[in-house]
N, C-alpha and C. Protein backbone atom coordinates (compact mmCIF):
# COMPACT_ATOMS: atom_id res chain seq x y z
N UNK A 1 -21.32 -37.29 1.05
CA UNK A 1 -21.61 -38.24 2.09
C UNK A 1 -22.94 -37.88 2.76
N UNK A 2 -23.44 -36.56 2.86
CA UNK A 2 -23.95 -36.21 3.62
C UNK A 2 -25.17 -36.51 2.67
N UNK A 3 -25.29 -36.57 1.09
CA UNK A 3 -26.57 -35.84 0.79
C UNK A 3 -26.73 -37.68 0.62
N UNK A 4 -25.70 -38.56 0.15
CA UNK A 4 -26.09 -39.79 0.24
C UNK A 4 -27.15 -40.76 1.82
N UNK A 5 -26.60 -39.68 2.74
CA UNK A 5 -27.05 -40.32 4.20
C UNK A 5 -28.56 -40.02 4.14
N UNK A 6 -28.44 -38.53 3.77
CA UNK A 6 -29.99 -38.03 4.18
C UNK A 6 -31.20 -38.99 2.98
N UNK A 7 -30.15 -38.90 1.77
CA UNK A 7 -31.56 -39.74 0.80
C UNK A 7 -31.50 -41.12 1.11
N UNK A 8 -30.86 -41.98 2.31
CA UNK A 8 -30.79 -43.24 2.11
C UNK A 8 -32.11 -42.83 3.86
N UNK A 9 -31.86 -42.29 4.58
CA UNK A 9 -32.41 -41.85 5.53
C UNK A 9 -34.70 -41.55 5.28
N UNK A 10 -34.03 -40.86 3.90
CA UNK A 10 -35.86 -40.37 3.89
C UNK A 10 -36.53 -41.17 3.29
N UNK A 11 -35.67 -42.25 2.53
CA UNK A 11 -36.77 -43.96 1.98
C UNK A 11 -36.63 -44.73 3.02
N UNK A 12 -35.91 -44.20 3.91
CA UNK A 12 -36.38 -45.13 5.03
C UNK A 12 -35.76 -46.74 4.87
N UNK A 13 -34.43 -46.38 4.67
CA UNK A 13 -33.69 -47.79 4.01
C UNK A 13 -32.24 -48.11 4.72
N UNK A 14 -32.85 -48.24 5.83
CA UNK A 14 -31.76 -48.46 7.14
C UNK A 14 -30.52 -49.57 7.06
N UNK A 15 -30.74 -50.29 6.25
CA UNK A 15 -29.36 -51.18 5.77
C UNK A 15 -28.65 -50.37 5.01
N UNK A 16 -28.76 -49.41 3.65
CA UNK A 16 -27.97 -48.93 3.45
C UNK A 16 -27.42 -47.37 4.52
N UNK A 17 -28.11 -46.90 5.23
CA UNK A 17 -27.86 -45.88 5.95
C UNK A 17 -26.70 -46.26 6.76
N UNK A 18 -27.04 -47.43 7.54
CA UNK A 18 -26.14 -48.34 8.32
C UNK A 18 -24.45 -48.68 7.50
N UNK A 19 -24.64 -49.20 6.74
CA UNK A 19 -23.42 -49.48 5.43
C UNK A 19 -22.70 -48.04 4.94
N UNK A 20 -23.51 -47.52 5.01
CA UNK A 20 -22.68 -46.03 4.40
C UNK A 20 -21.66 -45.53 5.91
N UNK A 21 -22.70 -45.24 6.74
CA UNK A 21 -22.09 -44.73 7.66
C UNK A 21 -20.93 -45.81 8.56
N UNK A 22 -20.92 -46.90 8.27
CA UNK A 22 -19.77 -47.90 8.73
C UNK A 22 -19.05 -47.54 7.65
N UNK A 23 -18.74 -47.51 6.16
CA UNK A 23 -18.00 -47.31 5.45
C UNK A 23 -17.44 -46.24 5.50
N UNK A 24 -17.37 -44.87 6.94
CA UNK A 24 -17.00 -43.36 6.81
C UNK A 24 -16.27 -43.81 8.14
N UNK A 25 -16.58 -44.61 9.11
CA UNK A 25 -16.16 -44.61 10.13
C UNK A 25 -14.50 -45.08 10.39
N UNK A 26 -13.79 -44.35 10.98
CA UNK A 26 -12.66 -44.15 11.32
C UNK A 26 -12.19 -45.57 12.60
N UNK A 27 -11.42 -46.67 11.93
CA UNK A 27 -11.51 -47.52 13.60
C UNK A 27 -9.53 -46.91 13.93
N UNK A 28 -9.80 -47.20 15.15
CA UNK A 28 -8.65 -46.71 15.78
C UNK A 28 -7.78 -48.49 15.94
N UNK A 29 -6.69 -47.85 15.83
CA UNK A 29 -5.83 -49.73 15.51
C UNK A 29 -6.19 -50.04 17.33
N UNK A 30 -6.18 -51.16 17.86
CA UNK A 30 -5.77 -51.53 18.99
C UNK A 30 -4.67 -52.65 19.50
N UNK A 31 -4.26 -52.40 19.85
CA UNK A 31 -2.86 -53.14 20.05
C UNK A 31 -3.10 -54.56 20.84
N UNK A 32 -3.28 -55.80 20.65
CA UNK A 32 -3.71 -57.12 21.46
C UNK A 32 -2.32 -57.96 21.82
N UNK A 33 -2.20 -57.90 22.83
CA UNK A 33 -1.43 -59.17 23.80
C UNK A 33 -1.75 -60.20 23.72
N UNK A 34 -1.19 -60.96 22.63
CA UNK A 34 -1.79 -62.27 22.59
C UNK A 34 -0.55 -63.30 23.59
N UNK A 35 -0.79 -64.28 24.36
CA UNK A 35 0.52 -64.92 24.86
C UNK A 35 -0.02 -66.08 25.73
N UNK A 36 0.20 -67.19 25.39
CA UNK A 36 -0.29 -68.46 26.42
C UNK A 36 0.37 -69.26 26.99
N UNK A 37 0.39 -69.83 27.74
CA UNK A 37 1.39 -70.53 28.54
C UNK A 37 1.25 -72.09 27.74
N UNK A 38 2.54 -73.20 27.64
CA UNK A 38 2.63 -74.17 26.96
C UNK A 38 2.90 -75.07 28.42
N UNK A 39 2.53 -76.40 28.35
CA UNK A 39 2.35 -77.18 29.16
C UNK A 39 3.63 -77.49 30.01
N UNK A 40 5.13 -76.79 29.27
CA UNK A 40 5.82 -77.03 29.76
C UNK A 40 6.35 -75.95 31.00
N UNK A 41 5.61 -74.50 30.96
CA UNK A 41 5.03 -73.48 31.17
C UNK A 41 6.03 -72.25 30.93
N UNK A 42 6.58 -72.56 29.62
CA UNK A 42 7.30 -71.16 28.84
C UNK A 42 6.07 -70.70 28.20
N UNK A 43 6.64 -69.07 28.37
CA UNK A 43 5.32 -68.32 27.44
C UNK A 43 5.45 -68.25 25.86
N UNK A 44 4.40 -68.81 24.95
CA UNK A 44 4.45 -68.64 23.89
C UNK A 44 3.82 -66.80 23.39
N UNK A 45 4.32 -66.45 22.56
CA UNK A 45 3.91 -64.98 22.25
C UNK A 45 3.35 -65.48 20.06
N UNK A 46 4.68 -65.82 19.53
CA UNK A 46 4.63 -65.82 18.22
C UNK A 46 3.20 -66.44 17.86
N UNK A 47 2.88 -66.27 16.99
CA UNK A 47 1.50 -67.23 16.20
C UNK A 47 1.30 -68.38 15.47
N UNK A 48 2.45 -68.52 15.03
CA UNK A 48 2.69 -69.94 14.93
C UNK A 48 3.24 -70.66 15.94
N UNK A 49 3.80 -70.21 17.36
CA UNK A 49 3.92 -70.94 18.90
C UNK A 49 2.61 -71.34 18.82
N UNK A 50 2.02 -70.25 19.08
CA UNK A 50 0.63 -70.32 20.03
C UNK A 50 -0.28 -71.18 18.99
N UNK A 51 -0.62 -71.09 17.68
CA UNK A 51 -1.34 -72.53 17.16
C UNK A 51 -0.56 -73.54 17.71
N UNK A 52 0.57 -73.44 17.45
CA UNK A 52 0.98 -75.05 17.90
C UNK A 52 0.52 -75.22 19.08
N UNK A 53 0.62 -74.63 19.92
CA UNK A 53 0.35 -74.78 21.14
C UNK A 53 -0.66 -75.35 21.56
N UNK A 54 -1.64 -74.38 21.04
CA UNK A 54 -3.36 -75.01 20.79
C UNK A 54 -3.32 -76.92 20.35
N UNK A 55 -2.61 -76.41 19.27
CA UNK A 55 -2.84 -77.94 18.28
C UNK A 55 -2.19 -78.80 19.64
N UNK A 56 -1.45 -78.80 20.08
CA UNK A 56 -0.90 -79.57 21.25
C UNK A 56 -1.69 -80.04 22.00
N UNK A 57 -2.21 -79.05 22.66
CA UNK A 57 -2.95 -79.26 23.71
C UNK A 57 -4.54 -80.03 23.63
N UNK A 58 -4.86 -79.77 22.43
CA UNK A 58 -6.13 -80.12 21.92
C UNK A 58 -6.09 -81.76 21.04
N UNK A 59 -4.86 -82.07 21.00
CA UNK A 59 -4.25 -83.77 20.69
C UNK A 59 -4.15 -84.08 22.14
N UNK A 60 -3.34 -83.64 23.01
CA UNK A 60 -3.54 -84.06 24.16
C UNK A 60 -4.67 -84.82 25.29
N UNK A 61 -5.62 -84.08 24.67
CA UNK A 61 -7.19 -84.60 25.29
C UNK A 61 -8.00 -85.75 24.61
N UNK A 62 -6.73 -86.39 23.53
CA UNK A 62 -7.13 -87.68 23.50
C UNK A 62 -6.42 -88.59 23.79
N UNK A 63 -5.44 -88.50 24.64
CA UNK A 63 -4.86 -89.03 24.94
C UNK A 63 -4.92 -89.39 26.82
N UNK A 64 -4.79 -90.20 27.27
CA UNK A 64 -4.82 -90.51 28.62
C UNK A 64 -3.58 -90.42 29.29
N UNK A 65 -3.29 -90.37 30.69
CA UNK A 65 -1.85 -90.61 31.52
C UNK A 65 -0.88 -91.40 31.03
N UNK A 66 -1.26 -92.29 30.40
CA UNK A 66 -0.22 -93.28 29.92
C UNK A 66 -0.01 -93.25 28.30
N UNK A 67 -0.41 -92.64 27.77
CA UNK A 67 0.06 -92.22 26.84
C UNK A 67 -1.21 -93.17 25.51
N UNK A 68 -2.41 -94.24 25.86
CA UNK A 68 -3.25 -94.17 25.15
C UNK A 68 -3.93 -94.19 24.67
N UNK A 69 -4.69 -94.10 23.65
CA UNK A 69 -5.60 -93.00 22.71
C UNK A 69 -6.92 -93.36 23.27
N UNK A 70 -7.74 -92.21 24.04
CA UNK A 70 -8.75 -92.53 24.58
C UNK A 70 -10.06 -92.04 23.43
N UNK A 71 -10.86 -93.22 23.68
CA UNK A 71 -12.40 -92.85 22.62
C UNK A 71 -13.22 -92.95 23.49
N UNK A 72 -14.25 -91.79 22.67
CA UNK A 72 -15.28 -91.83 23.65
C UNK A 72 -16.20 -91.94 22.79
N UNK A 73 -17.52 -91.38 23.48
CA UNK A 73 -18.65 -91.18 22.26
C UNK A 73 -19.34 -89.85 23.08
N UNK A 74 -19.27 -89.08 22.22
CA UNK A 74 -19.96 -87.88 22.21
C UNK A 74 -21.23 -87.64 21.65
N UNK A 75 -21.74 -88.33 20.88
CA UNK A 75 -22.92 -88.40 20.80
C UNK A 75 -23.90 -88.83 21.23
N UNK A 76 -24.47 -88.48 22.58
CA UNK A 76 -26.07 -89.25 23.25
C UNK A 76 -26.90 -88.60 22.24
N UNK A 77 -28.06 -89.98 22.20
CA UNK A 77 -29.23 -89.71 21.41
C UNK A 77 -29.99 -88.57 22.40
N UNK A 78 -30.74 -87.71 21.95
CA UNK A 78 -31.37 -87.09 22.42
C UNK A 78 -32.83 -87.23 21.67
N UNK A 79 -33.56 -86.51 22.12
CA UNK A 79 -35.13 -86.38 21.70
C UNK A 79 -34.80 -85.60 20.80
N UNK A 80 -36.12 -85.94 19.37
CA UNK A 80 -36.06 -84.91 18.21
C UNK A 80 -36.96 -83.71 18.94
N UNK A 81 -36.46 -82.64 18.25
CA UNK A 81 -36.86 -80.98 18.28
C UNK A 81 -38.67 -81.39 18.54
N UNK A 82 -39.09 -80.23 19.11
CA UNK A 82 -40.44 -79.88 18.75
C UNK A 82 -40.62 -79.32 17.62
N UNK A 83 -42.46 -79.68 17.76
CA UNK A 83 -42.69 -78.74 16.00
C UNK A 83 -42.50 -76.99 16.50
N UNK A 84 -42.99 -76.88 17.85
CA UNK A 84 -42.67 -75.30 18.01
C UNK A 84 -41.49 -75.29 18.29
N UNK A 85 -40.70 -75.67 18.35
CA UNK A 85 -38.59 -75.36 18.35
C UNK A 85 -38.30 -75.08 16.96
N UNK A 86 -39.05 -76.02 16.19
CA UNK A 86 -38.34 -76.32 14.69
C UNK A 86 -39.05 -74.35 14.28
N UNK A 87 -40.25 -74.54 14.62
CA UNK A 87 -41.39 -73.33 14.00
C UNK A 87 -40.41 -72.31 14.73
N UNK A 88 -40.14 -71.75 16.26
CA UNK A 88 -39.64 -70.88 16.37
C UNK A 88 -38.09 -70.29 16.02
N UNK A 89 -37.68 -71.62 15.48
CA UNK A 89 -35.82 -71.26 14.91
C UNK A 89 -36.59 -70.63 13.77
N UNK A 90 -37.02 -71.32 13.23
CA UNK A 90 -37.24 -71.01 11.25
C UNK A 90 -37.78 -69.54 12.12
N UNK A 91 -38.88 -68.84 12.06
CA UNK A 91 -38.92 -67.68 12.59
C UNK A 91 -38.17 -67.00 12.90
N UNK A 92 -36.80 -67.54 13.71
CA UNK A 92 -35.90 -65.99 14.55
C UNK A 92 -34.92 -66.35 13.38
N UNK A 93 -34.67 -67.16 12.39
CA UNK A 93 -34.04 -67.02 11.75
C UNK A 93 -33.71 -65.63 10.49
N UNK A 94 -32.46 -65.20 10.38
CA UNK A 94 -32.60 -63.72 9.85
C UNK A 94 -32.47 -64.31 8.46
N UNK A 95 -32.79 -63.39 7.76
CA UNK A 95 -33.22 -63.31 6.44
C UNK A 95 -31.81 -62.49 5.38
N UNK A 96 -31.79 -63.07 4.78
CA UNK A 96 -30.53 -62.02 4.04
C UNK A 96 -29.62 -62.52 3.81
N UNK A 97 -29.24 -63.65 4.40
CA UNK A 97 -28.08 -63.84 5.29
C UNK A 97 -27.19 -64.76 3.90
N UNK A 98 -25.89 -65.31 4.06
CA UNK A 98 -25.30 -66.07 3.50
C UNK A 98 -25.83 -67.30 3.94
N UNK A 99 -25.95 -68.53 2.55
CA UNK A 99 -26.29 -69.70 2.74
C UNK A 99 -25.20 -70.26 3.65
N UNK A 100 -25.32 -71.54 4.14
CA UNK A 100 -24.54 -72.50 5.03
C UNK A 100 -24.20 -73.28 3.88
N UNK A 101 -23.51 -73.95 4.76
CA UNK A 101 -23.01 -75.39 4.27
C UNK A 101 -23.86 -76.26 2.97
N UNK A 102 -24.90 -76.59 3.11
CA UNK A 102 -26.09 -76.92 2.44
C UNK A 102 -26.78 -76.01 1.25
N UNK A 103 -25.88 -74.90 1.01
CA UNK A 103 -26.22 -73.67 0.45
C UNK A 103 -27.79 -73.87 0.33
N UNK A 104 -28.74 -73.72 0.95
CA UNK A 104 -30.25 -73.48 1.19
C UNK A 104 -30.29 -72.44 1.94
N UNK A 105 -30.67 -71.03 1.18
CA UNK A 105 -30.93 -70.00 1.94
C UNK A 105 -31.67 -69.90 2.90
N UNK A 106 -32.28 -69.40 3.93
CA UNK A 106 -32.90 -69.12 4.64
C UNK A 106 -34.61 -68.83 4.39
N UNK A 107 -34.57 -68.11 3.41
CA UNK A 107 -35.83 -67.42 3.05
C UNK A 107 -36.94 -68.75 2.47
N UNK A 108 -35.60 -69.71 2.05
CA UNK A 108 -36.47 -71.16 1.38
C UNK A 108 -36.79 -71.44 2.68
N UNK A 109 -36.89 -71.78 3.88
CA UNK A 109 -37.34 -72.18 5.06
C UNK A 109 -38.47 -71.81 5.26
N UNK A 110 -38.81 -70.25 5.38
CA UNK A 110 -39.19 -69.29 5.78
C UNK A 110 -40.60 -69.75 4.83
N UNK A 111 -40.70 -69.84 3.64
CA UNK A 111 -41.98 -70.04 2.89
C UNK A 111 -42.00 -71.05 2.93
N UNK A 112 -41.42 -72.23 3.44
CA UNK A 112 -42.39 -74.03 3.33
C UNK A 112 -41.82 -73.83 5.22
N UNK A 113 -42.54 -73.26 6.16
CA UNK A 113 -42.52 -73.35 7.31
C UNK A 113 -43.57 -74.91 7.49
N UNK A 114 -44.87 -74.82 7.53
CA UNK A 114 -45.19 -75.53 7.49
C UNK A 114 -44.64 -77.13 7.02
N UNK A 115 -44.35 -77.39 6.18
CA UNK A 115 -43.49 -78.59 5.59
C UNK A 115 -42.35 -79.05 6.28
N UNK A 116 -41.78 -77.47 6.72
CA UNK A 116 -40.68 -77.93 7.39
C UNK A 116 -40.62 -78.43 8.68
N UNK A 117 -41.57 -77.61 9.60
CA UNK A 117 -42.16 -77.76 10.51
C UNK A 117 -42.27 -79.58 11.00
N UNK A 118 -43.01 -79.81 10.09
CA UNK A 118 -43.87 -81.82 9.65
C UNK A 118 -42.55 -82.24 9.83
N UNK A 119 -41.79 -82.06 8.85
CA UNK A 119 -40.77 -83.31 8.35
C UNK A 119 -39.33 -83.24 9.40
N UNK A 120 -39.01 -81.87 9.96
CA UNK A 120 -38.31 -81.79 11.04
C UNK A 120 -38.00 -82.81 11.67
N UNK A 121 -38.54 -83.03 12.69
CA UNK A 121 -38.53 -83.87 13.78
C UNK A 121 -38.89 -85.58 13.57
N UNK A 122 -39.13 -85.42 12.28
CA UNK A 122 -39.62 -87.28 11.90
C UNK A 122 -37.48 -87.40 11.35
N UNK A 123 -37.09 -86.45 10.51
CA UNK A 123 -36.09 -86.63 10.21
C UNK A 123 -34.80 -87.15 11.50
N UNK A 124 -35.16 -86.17 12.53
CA UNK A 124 -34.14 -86.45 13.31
C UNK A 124 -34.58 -87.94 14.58
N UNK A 125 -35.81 -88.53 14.16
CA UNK A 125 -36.10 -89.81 14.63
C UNK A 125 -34.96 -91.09 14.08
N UNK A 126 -34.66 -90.51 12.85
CA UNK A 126 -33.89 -91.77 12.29
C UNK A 126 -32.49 -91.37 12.12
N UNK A 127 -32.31 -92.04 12.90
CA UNK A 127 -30.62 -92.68 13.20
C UNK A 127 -29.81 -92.31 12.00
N UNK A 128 -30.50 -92.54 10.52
CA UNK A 128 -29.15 -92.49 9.83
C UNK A 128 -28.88 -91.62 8.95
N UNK A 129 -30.65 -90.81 9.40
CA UNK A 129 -30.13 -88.96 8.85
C UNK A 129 -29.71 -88.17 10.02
N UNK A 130 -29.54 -88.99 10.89
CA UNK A 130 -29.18 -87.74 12.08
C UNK A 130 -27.53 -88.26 12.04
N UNK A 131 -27.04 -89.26 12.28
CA UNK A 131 -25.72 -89.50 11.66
C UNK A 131 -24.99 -88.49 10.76
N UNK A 132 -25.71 -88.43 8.95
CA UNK A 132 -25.68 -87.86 8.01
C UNK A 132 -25.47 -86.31 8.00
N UNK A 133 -26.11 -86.09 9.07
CA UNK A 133 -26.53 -84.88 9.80
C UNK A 133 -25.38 -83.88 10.67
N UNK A 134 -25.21 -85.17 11.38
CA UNK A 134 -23.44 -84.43 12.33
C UNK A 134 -22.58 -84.82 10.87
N UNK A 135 -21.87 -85.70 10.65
CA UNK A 135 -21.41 -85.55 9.74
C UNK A 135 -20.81 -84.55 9.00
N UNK A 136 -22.02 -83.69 8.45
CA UNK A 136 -22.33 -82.42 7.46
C UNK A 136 -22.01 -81.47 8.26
N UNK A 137 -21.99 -81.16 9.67
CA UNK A 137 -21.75 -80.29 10.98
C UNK A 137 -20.35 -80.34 10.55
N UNK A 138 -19.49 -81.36 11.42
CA UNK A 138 -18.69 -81.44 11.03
C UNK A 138 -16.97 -81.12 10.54
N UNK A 139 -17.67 -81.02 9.01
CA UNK A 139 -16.98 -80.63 8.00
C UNK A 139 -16.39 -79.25 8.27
């Protein structure tokens, strides 16, 4: 362990130094109180209570006093991004990482900044890629 730390240490290759030494580390169990109160206000403890519970409560909020089904719209249009919003995400964006949804890595961003930069904000002008857009959220 030790002679693996020091040679991952002297190339100077701090992701694996990091990985090794999380892979030696000892976690101690901790014991969690999970328990929520249900609307009727018995305490749920079990885990399948307490999803239900959730799931309950979270159907509930579409629903009104009288029992119904309230719609709303959650979507206000807002203004598209700046080119420096679009430029500074792509930037703090980390590198390495697992693709999203869209499986488009990151690093593809990262080298058509420029391009991306342009087409950003014309995209989220139109209504029916920004639609397309939550949509894909979503999922």
């Amino acid at each position: 362990m030790c002679v693996a730390l020091e040679t991952a240490n002297s190339k100077g290759n701090s992701r694996q130094l990091f990985q090794i030494v999380k892979s030696y580390m000892n976690r101690k169990f901790q014991p969690r109180l999970q328990c929520i109160q249900s609307a009727t206000g018995k305490k749920l403890t079990e885990a399948a209570q307490i999803a239900d519970g959730w799931k309950r409560y979270c159907e509930d909020l579409y629903y009104d006093k009288e029992g119904k089904r309230v719609e709303r719209e959650y979507w206000e249009q807002e203004p598209p991004p700046l080119r420096s919003e679009v430029a500074l995400a792509i930037h703090q964006t980390a590198s390495r990482k697992a693709t999203g949804p869209d499986e488009v890595p990151a690093e593809l961003f990262k080298v058509t900044t420029t391009i991306t930069v342009t087409i950003t904000p014309f995209m989220f002008r139109s209504h029916y890629v920004l639609q397309d857009y939550i949509r894909s959220c979503l999922r």
